[in-house]
Structure formats: C-alpha cells, structure tokens
C-alpha atoms as a PDB file:
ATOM      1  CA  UNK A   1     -63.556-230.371  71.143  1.00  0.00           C
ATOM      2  CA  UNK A   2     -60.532-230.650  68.918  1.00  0.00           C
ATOM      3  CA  UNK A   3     -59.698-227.768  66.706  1.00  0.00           C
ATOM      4  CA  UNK A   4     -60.308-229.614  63.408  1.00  0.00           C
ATOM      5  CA  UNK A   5     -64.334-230.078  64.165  1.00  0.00           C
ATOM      6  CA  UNK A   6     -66.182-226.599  63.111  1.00  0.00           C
ATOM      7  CA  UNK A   7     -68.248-225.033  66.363  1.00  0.00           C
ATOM      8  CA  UNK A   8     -70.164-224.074  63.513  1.00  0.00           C
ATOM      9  CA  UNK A   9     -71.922-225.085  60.075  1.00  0.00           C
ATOM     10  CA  UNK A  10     -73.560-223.870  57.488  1.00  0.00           C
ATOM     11  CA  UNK A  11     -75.080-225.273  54.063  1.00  0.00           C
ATOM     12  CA  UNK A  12     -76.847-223.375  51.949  1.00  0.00           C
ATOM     13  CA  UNK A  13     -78.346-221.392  54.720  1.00  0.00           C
ATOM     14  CA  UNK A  14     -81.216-219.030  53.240  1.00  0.00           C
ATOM     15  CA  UNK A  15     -83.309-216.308  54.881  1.00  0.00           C
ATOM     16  CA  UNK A  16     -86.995-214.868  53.392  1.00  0.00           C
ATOM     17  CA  UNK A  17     -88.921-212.655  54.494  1.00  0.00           C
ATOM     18  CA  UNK A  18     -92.075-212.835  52.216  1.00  0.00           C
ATOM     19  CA  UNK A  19     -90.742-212.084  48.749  1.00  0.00           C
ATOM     20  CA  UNK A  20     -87.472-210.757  50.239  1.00  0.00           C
ATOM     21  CA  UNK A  21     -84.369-213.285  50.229  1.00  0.00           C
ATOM     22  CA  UNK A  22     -81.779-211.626  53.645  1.00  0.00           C
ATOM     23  CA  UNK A  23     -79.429-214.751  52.550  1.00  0.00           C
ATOM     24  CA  UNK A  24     -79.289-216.817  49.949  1.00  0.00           C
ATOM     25  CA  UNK A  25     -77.696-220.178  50.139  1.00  0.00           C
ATOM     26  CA  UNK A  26     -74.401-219.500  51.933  1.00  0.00           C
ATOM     27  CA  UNK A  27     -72.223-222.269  53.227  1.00  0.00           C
ATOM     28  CA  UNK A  28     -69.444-221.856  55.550  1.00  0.00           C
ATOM     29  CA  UNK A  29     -67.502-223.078  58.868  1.00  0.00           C
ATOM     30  CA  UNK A  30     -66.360-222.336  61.920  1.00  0.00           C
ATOM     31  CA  UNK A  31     -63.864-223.664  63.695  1.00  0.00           C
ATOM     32  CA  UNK A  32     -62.975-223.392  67.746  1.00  0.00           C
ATOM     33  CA  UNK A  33     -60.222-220.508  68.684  1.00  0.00           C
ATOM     34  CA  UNK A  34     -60.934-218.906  65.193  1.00  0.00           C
ATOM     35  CA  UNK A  35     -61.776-215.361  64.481  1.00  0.00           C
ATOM     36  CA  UNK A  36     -64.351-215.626  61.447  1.00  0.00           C
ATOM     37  CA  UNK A  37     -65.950-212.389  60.121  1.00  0.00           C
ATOM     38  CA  UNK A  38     -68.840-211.422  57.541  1.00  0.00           C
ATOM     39  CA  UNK A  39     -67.491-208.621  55.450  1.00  0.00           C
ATOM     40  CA  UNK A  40     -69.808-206.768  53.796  1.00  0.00           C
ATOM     41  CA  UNK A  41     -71.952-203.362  52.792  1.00  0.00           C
ATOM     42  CA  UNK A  42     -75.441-203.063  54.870  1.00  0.00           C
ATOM     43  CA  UNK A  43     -78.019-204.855  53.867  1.00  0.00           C
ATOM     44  CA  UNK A  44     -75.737-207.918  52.437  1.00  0.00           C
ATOM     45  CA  UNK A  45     -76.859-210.233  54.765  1.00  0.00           C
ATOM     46  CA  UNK A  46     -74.827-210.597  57.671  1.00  0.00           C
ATOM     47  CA  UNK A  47     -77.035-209.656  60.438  1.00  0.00           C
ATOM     48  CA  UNK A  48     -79.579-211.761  59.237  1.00  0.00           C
ATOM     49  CA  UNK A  49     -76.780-214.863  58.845  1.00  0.00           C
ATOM     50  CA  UNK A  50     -75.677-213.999  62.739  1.00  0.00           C
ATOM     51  CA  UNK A  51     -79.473-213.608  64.187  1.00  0.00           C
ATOM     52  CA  UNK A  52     -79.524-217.493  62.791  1.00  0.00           C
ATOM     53  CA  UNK A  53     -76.723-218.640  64.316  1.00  0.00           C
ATOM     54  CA  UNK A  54     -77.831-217.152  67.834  1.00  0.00           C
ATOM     55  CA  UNK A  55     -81.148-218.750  67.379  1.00  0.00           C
ATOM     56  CA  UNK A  56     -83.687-215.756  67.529  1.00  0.00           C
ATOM     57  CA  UNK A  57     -84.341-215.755  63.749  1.00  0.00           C
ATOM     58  CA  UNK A  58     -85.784-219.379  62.364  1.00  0.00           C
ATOM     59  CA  UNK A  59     -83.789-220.939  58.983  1.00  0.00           C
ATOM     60  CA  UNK A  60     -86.136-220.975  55.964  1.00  0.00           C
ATOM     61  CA  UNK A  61     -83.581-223.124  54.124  1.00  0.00           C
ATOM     62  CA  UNK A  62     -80.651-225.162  54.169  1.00  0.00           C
ATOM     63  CA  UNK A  63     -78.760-226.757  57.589  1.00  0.00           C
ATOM     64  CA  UNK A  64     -77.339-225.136  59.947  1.00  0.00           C
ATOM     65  CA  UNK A  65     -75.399-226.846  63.305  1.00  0.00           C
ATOM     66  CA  UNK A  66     -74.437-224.979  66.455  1.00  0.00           C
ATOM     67  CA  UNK A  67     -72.177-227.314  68.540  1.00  0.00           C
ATOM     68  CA  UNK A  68     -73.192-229.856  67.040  1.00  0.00           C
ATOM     69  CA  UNK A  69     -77.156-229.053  67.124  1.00  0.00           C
ATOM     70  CA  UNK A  70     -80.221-227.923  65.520  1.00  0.00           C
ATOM     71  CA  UNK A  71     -81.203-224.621  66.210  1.00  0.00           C
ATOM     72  CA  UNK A  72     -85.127-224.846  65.784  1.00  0.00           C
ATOM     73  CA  UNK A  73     -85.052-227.540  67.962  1.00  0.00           C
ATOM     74  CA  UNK A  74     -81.758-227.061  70.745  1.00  0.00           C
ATOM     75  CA  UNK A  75     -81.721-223.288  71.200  1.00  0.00           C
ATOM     76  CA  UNK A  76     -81.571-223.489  74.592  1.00  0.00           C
ATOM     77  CA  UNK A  77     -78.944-225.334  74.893  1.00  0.00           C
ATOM     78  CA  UNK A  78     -76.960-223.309  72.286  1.00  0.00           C
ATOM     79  CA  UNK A  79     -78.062-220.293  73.870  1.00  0.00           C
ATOM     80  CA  UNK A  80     -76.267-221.071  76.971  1.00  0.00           C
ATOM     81  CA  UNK A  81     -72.634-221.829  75.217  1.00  0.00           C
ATOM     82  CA  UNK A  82     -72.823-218.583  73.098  1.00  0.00           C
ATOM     83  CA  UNK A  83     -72.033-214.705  74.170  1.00  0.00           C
ATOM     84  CA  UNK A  84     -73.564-212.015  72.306  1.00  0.00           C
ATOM     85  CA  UNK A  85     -72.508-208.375  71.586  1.00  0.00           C
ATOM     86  CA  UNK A  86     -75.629-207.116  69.152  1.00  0.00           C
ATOM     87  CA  UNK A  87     -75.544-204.350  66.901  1.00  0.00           C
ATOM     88  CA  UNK A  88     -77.493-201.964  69.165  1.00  0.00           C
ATOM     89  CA  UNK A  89     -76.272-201.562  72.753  1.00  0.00           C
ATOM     90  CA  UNK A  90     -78.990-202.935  74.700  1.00  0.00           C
ATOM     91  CA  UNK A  91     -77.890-202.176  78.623  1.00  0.00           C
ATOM     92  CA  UNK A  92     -79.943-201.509  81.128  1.00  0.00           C
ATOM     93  CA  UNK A  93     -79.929-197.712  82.052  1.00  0.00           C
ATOM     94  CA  UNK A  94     -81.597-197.606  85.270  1.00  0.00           C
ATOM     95  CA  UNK A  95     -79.331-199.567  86.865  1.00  0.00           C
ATOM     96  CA  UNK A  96     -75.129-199.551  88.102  1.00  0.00           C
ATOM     97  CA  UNK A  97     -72.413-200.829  85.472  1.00  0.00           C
ATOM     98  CA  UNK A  98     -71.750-203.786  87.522  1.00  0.00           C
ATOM     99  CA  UNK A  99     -75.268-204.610  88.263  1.00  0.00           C
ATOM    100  CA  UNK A 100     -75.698-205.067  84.803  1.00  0.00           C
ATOM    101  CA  UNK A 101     -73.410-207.786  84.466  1.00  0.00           C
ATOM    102  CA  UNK A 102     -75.048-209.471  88.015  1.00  0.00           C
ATOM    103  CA  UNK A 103     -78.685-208.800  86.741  1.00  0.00           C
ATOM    104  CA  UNK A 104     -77.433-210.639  83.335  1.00  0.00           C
ATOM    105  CA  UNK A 105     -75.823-213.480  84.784  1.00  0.00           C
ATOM    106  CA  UNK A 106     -78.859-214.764  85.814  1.00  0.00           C
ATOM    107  CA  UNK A 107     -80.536-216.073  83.352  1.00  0.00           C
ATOM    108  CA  UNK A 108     -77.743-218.560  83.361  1.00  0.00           C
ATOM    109  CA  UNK A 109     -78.402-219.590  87.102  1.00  0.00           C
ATOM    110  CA  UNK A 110     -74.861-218.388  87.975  1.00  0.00           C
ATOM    111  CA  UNK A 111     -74.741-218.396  91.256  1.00  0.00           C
ATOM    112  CA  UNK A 112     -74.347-215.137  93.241  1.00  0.00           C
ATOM    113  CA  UNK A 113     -71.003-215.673  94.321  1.00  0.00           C
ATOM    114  CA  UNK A 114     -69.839-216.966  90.654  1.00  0.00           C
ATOM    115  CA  UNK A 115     -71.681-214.022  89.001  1.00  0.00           C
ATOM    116  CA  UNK A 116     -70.345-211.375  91.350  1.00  0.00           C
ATOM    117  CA  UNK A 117     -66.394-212.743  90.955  1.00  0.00           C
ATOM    118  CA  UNK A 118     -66.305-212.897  87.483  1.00  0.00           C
ATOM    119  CA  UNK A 119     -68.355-209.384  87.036  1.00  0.00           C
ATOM    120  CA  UNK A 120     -65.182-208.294  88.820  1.00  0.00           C
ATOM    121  CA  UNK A 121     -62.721-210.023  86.433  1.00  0.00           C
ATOM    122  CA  UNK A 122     -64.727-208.814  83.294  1.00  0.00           C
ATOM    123  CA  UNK A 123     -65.228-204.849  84.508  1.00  0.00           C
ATOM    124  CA  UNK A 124     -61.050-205.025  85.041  1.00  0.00           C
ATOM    125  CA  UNK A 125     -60.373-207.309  81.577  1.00  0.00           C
ATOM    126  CA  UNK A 126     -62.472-203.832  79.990  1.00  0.00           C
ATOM    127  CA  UNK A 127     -61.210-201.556  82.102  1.00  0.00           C
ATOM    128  CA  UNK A 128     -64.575-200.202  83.705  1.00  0.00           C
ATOM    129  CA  UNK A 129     -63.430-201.460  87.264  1.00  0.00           C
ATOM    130  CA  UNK A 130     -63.448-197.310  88.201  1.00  0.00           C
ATOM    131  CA  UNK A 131     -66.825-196.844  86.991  1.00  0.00           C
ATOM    132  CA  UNK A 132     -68.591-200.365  88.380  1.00  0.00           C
ATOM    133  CA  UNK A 133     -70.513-198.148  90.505  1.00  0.00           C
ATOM    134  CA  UNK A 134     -71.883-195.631  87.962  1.00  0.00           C
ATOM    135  CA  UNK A 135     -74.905-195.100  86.137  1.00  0.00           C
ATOM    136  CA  UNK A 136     -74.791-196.729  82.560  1.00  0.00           C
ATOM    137  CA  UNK A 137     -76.793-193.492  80.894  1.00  0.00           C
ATOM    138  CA  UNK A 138     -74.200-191.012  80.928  1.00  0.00           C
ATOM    139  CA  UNK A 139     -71.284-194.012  80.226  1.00  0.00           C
ATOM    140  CA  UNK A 140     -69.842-192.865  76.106  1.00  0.00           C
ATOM    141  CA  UNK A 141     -70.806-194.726  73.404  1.00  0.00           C
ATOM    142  CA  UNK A 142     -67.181-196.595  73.502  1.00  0.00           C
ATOM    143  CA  UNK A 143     -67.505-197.332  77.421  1.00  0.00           C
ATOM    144  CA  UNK A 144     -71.036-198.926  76.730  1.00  0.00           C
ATOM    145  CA  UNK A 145     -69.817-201.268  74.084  1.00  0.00           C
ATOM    146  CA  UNK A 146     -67.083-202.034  76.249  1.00  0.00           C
ATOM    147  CA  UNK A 147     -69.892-202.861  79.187  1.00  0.00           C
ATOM    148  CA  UNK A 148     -71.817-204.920  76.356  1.00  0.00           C
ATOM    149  CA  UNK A 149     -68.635-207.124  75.608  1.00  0.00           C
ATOM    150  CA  UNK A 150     -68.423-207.732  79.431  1.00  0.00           C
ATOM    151  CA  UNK A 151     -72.096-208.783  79.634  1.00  0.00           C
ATOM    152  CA  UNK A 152     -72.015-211.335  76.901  1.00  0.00           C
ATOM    153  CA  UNK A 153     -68.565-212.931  78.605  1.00  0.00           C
ATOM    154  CA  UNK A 154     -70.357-213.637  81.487  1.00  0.00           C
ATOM    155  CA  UNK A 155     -71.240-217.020  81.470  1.00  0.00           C
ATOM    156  CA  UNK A 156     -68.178-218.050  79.329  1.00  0.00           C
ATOM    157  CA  UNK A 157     -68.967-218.475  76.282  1.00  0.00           C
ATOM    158  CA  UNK A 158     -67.303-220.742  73.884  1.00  0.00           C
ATOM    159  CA  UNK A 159     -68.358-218.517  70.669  1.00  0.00           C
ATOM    160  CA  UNK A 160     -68.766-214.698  71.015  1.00  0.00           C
ATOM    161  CA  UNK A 161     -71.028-212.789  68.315  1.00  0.00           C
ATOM    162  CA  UNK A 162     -70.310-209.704  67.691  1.00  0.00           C
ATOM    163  CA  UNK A 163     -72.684-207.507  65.503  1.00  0.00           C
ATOM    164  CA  UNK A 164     -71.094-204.455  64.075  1.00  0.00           C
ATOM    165  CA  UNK A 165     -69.279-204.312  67.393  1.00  0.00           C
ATOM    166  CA  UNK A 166     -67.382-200.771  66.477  1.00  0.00           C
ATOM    167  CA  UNK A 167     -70.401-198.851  64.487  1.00  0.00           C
ATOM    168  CA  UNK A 168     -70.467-195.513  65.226  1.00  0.00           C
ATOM    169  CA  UNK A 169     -67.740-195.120  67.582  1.00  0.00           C
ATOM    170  CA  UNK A 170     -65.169-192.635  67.100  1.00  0.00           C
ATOM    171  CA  UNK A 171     -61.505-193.738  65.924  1.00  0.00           C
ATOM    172  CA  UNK A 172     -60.227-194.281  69.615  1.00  0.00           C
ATOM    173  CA  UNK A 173     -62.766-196.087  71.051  1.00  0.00           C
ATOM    174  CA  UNK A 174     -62.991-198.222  68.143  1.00  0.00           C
ATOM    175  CA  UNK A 175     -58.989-198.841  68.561  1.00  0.00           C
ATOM    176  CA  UNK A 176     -59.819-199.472  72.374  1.00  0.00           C
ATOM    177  CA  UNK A 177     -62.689-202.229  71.247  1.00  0.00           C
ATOM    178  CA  UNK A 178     -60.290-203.542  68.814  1.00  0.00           C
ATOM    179  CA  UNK A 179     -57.728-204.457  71.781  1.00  0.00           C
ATOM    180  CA  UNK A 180     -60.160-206.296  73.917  1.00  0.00           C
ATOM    181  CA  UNK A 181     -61.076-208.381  71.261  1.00  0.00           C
ATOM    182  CA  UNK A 182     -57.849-208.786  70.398  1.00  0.00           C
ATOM    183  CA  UNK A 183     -57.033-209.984  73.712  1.00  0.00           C
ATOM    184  CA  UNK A 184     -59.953-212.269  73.490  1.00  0.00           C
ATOM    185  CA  UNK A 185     -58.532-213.815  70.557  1.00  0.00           C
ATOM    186  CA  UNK A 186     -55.209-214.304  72.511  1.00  0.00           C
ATOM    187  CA  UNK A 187     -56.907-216.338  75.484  1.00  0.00           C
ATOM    188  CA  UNK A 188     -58.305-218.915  72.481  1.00  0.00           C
ATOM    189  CA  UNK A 189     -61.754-217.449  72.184  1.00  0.00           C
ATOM    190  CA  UNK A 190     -63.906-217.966  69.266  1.00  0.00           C
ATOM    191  CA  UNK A 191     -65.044-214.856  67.409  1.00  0.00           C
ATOM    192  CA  UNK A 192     -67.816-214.615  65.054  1.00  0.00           C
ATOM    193  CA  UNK A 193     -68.410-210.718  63.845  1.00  0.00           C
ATOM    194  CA  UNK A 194     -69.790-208.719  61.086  1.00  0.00           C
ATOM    195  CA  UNK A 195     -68.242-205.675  59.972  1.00  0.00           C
ATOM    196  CA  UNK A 196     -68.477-203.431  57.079  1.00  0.00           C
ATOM    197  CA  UNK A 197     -65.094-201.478  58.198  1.00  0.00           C
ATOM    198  CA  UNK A 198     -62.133-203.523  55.879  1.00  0.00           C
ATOM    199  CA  UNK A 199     -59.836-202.603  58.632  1.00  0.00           C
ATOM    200  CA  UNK A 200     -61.217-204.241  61.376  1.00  0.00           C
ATOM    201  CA  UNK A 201     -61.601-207.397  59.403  1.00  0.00           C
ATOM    202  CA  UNK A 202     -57.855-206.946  58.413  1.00  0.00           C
ATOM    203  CA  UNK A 203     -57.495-206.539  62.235  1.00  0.00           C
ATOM    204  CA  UNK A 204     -59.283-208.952  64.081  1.00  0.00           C
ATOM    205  CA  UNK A 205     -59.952-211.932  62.052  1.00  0.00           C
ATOM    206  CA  UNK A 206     -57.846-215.111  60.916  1.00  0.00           C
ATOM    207  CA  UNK A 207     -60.739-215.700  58.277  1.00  0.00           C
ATOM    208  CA  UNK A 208     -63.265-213.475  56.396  1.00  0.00           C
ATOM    209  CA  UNK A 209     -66.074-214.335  53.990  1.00  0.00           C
ATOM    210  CA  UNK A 210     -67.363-211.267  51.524  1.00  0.00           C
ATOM    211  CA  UNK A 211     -70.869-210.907  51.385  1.00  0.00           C
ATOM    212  CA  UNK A 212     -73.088-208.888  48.773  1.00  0.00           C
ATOM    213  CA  UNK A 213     -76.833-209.138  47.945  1.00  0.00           C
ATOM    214  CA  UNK A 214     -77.282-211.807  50.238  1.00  0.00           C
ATOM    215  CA  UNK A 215     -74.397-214.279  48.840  1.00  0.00           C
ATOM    216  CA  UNK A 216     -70.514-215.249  49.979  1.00  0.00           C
ATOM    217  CA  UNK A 217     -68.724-213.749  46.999  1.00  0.00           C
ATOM    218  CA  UNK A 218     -65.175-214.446  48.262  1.00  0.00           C
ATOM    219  CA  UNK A 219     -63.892-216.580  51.097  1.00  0.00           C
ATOM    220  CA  UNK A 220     -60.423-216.318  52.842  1.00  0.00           C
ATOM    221  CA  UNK A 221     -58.162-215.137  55.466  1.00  0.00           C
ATOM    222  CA  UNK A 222     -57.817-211.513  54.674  1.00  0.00           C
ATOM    223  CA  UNK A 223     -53.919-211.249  53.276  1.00  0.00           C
ATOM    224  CA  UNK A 224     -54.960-214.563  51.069  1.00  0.00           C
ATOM    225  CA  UNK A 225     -57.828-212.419  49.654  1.00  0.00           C
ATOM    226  CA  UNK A 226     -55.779-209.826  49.056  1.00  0.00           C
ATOM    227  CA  UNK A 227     -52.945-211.437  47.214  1.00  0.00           C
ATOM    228  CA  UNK A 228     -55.851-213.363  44.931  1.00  0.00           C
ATOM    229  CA  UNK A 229     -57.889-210.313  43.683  1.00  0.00           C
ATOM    230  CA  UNK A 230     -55.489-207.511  44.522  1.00  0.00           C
ATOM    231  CA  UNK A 231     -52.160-206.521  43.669  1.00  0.00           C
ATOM    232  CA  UNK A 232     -49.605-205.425  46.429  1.00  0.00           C
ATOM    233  CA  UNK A 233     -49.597-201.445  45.969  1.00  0.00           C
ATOM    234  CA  UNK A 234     -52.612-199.012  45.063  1.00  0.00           C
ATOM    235  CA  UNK A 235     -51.614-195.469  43.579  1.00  0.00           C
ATOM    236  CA  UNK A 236     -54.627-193.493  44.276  1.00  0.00           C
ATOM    237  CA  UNK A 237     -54.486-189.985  42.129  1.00  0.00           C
ATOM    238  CA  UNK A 238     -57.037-187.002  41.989  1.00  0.00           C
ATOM    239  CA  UNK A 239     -56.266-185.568  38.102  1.00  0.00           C
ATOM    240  CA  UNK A 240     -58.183-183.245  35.981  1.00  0.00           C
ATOM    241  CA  UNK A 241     -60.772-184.916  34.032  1.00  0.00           C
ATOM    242  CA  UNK A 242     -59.103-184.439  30.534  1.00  0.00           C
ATOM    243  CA  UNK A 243     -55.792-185.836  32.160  1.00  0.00           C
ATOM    244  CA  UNK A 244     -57.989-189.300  33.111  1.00  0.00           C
ATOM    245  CA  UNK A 245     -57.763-190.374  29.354  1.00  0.00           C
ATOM    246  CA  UNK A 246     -53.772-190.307  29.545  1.00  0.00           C
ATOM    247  CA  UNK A 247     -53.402-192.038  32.406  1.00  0.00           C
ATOM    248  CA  UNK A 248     -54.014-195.866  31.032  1.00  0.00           C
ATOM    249  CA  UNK A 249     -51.675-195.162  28.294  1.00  0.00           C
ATOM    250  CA  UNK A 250     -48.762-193.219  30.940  1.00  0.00           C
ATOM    251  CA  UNK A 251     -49.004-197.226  33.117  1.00  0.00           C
ATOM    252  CA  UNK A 252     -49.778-198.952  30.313  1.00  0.00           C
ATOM    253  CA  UNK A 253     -46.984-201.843  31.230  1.00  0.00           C
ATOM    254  CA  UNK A 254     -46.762-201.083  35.200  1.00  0.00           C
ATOM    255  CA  UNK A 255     -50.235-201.271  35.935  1.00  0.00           C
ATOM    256  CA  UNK A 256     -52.139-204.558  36.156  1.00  0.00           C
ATOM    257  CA  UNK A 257     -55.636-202.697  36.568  1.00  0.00           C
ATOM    258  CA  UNK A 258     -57.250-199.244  36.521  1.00  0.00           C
ATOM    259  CA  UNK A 259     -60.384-198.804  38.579  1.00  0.00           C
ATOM    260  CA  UNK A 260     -61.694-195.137  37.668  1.00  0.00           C
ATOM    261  CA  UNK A 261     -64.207-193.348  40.332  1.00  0.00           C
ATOM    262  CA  UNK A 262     -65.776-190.625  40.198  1.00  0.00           C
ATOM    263  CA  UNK A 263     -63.417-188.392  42.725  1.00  0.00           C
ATOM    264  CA  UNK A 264     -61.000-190.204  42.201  1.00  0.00           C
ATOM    265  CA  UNK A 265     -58.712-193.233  39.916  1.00  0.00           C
ATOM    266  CA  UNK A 266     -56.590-196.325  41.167  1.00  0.00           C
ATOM    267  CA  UNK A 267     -54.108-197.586  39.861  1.00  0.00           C
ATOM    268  CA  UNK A 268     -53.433-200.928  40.947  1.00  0.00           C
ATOM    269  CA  UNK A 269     -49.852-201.994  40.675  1.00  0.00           C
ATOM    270  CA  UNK A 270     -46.301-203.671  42.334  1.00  0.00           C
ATOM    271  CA  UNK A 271     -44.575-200.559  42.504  1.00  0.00           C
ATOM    272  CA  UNK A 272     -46.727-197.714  43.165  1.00  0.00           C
ATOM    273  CA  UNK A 273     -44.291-195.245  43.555  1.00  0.00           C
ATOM    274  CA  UNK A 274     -42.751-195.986  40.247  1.00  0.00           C
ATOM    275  CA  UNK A 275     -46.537-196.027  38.233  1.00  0.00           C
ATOM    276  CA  UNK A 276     -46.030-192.175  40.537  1.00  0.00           C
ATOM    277  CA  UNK A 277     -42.853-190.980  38.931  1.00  0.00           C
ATOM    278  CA  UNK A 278     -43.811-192.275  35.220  1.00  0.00           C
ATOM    279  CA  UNK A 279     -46.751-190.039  35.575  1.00  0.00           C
ATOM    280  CA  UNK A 280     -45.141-187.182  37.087  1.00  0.00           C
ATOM    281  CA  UNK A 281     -42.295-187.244  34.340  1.00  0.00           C
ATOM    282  CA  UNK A 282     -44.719-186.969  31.658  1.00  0.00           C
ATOM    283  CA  UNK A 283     -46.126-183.795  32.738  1.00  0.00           C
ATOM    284  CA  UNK A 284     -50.033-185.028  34.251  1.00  0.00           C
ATOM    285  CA  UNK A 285     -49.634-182.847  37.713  1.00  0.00           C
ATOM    286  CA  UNK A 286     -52.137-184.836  40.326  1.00  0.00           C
ATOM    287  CA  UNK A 287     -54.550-182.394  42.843  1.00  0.00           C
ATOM    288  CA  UNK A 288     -53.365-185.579  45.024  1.00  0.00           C
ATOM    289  CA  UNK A 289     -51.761-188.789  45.071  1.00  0.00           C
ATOM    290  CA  UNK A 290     -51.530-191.628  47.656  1.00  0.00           C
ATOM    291  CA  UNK A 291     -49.429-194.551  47.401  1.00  0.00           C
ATOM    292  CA  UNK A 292     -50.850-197.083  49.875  1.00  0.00           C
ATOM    293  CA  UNK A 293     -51.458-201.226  49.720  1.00  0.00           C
ATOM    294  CA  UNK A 294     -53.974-203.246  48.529  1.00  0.00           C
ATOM    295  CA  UNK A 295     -56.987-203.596  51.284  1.00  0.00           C
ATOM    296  CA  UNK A 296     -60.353-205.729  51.860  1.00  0.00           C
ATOM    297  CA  UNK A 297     -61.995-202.643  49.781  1.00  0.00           C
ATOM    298  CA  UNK A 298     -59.666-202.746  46.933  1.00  0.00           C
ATOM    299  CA  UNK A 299     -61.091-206.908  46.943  1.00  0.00           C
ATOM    300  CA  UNK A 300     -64.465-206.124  47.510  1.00  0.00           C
ATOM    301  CA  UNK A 301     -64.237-203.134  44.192  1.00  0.00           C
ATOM    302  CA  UNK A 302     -62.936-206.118  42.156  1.00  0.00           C
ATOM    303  CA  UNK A 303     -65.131-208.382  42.676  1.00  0.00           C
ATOM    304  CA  UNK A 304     -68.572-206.216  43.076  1.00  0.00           C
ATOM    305  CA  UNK A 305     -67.633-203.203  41.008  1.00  0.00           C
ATOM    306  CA  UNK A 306     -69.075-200.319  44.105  1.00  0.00           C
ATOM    307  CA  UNK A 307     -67.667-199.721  47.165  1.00  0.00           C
ATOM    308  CA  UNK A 308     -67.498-201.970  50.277  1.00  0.00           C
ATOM    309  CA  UNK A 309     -69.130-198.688  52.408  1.00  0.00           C
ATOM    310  CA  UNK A 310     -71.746-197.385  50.182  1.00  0.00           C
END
C-alpha cells in the first residue's frame, strides 16, 4: 500500500453512551509507517476513539475505514491485520512467558512451527528471552508490558494500538518501553497510541492530535504544535504572592504570555534566561525558578486553559 493512502480514516467519528457523548465528531488519518498519537487528559476520548478503531466498540456516528473497510461489517478481517497493546495488561498468569505468546498466536491459525519461531524473535526483540520460561505473575509491571507488546506482534501486524502503553510504570521501565517502540518505529511499523504523558508523545510520535471533552482541539506533529501555540522558552518561577502583581509589568516587553497557577507562574518567552535576570535585577527574589522549553503541556494550557494531567 503506498505511503500516501491512510491505513486509517476517520470522519466525524462520534461515540454515545445513552446521554453521554465519549467522542464527538473527530476526523483524522492515518497513514502506513506513521506514529500517530491521541494526546489528551482521561476521560477526553481517546480510549473510546481506539476501542473503535480495533472493532470491539460499534460507531454511533460518522465513517470510519480500517484498511480500507467497514468495521461493523469486516472486523474480522481487520482484526487479523491489527496488534493490540490495551490499557490494562491482560496476560495470562497461569501459564510460562513464552506460552503466552504460543497460546496467543492461535487464534490467528499460525502454525506451530511459525508461532513458536517468531515467539523466539519477539521474547529477544523485548529482551525477555532469559525469562521465556517463567511464570508471568511475579514478572514487574515494566516486564509485563514488555510481554504484552510481544503478544500483539505476533501475527505481524501492519498497525499496532497501543493504549496508555507506559501508565503506571516507573521512569525506567517507561524509558525501556519507549525504546522498543522506538525500534518499532525504525523497522516501518505503524503506531497508533494514546497517551496523556506530553513526553512520550514528544518521543514517539511523527504526528499528534489534542483531545479534550471528547473533541480534536489541535492537530500536528508535536514541534509544529509547539512552534504554533507556544513560544520557544518557558521561565517557570515560584514568587511570593504580593510579588505575582509585579511580575507582568518586570516582562512587560520580553514576555509574549503569562499563564499564572496556583503554585506556580510561567512566563512564556524567547529568552528565558533574560525575562530571569530582568526579574532578578529588580529585586523580586523567586523560592524557585526553571528555565526550560516550550512542551505538549505548555500547548495543551493554551489552548484548554487546565492542565494536560489533571
């Protein structure tokens, strides 16, 4: 399939449940060897928009095409051409690491032989090959995830899901999830994830869309978003709360924005350090200050006015 058609479509794509609206008209593409991610707080939508695309949720509204088909009527087919991580680890505890992989690889009618070689491949491309023989129940949280990314690459997918793939995993095994995906990405896989961490976005993906209340708010690959809404440099500074009124008048000039917080105010600006020393050299003594660049959250503030994590 050449890179210019989308793997996957989306027009106005809705999701009710009774009176409640999970996603509300959202339109959007995906193309083949792309990493595309849903950005967004929980509850905005983006589960709901992946359970769609992997067929185990029905559309209310709008069209949506998998390869080409319909899911209410193909999803079978689809099924078998898509890998999924969900948000929830879903392994099989009273069985080996590598028989989980084997047990899952047939309900594609791999045969043994296939199934066992590439459950071989998969345990070394995560680095479980040591523990292929061990129980999954006393496995980390990081090494499970790690065993659920191996399961869902089992029949070879041509588009991976990913739901939430790092939540709740501690800094290093989220870094060690981040390199097999990106590794993934370097063989020419197609990602499709949801995240509500800006950094893995910033991370993994070529292209994001921002989702709040149930709507695409902002659309992009995430330095593009960044330069639109954002300004290069953020000076982040903890003051005393009669200092806070001085501050807008100390960067009047160097500061395009000022985003106040309630532990803190940002100061968004090109040259953070210097919106620093102005404020230094007229006396306001910060509890803190961090100069740092403009992120996915920084976007997300502008545009929704709370935090992307709430």
């Amino acid at each position: 399939m050449s890179r210019d058609t989308p793997l996957i479509v989306a027009r106005d794509l809705t999701k009710r449940f009774k009176n409640f609206t999970a996603v509300d008209g959202v339109s959007f593409a995906v193309h083949p060897a792309e990493s595309f991610g849903f950005l967004g707080p929980n509850g905005a939508g983006k589960t709901s928009t992946m359970r769609m695309i992997g067929c185990v949720s029905p559309v209310t509204g709008g069209d949506l095409r998998v390869f080409g088909m319909d899911p209410q009527t193909h999803a079978s087919a689809i099924k078998a051409r898509l890998g999924v991580v969900p948000q929830q680890d879903n392994l099989d505890n009273e069985i080996s690491v590598r028989e989980n992989l084997l047990m899952y690889a047939r309900y594609f009618d791999i045969p043994r032989e296939v199934a066992a070689r590439r459950a071989d491949e998969l345990l070394e491309f995560v680095q479980l090959s040591e523990r292929a023989n061990s129980e999954v129940e006393p496995l980390s949280g990081g090494l499970k995830r790690r065993l659920t990314i191996a399961r869902s690459l089992i029949n070879e997918p041509e588009v991976i899901l990913l739901d939430e793939p790092t939540t709740g995993l501690d800094p290093q095994a989220r870094h060690a999830i981040w390199d097999r995906l990106y590794r993934l990405k370097q063989r020419g896989a197609t990602l499709l994830l949801t995240t509500h961490y800006m950094e893995e976005a910033e991370q993994l993906c070529d292209r994001v869309v921002i989702m709040d209340h149930a709507r695409i708010i902002a659309e992009g690959s995430p330095r593009g978003l960044i330069e639109q809404y954002s300004t290069r440099e953020v000076l982040e500074l903890r003051v005393p709360d009669a200092a806070r009124a001085r501050l807008r008048d100390l960067v009047d000039g160097i500061a395009e924005r000022i985003q106040e917080l309630p532990d803190r105010v940002q100061v968004y600006t090109a040259d953070a350090e210097r919106a620093l020393e102005v404020v230094r050299k007229a006396g306001v003594h910060p509890e803190s200050a961090l100069v740092r660049r403009s992120t996915l959250e920084d976007v997300f503030l502008r545009l929704t006015g709370h935090a992307l994590v709430d």
